[in-house]
Protein backbone atom coordinates (compact mmCIF):
# COMPACT_ATOMS: atom_id res chain seq x y z
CA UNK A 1 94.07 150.94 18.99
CA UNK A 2 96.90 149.31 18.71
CA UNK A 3 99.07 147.58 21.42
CA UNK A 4 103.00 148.54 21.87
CA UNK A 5 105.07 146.14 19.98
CA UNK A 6 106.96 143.76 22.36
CA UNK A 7 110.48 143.97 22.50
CA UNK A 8 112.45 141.01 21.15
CA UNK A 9 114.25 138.83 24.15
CA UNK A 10 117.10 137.75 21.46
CA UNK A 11 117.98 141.22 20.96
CA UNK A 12 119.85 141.82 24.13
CA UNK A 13 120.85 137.82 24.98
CA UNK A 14 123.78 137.95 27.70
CA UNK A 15 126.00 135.21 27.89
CA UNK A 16 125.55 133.24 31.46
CA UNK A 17 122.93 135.80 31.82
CA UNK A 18 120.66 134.59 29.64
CA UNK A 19 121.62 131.26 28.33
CA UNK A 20 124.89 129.13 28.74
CA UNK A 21 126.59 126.94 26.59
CA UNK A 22 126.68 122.68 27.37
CA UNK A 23 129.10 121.39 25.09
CA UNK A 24 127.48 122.09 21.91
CA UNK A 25 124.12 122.86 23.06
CA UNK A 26 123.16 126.36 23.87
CA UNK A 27 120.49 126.54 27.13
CA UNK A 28 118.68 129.38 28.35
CA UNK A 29 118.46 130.27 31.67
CA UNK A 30 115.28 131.12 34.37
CA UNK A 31 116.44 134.61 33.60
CA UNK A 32 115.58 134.14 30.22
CA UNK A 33 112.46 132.50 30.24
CA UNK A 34 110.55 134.94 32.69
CA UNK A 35 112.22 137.57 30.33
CA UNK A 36 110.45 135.95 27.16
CA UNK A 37 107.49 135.62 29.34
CA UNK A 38 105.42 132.57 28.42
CA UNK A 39 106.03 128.86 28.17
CA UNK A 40 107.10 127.41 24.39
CA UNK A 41 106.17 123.75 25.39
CA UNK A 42 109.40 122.61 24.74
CA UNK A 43 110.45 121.02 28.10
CA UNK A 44 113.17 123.32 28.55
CA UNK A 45 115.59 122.30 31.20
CA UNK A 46 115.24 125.86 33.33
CA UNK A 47 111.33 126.77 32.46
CA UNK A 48 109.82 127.91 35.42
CA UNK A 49 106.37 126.94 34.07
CA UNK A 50 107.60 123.19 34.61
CA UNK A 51 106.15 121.32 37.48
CA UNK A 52 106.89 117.64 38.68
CA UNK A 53 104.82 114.71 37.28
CA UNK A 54 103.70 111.84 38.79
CA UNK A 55 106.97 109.81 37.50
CA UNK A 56 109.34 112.18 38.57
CA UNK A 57 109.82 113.75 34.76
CA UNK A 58 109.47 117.67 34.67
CA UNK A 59 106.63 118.70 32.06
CA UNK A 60 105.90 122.21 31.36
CA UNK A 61 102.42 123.43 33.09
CA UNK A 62 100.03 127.00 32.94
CA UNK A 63 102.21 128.51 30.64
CA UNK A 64 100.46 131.95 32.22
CA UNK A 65 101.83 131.51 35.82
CA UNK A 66 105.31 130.48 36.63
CA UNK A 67 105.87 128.38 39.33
């Protein structure tokens, strides 16, 4: 059996929906993210997998359950 395919976040971006521009650098939003659905690792600056470490610095946790 096989599973429904899933549909592509990028397909439908919004602008200052889903991502915003900083100067040259183009950020996705919160929105985004729990669109997508799971954490890339990347230390994105809106994840909502990210928790606090012990410095202070934001690193990305359970990419399963955002916080």
């Amino acid at each position: 059996m096989n599973s429904p395919p899933r549909p592509d976040p990028q397909s439908s971006l919004k602008k200052d929906v889903d991502y915003y521009m900083d100067g040259p650098f183009l950020v996705f939003t919160e929105a985004y993210h729990l669109k997508r659905g799971y954490c890339c690792g990347s230390g994105c600056r809106h994840c909502p997998w990210k928790q606090q470490g012990n410095a202070g610095e934001a690193s990305c946790s359970d990419p399963g359950s955002p916080t």
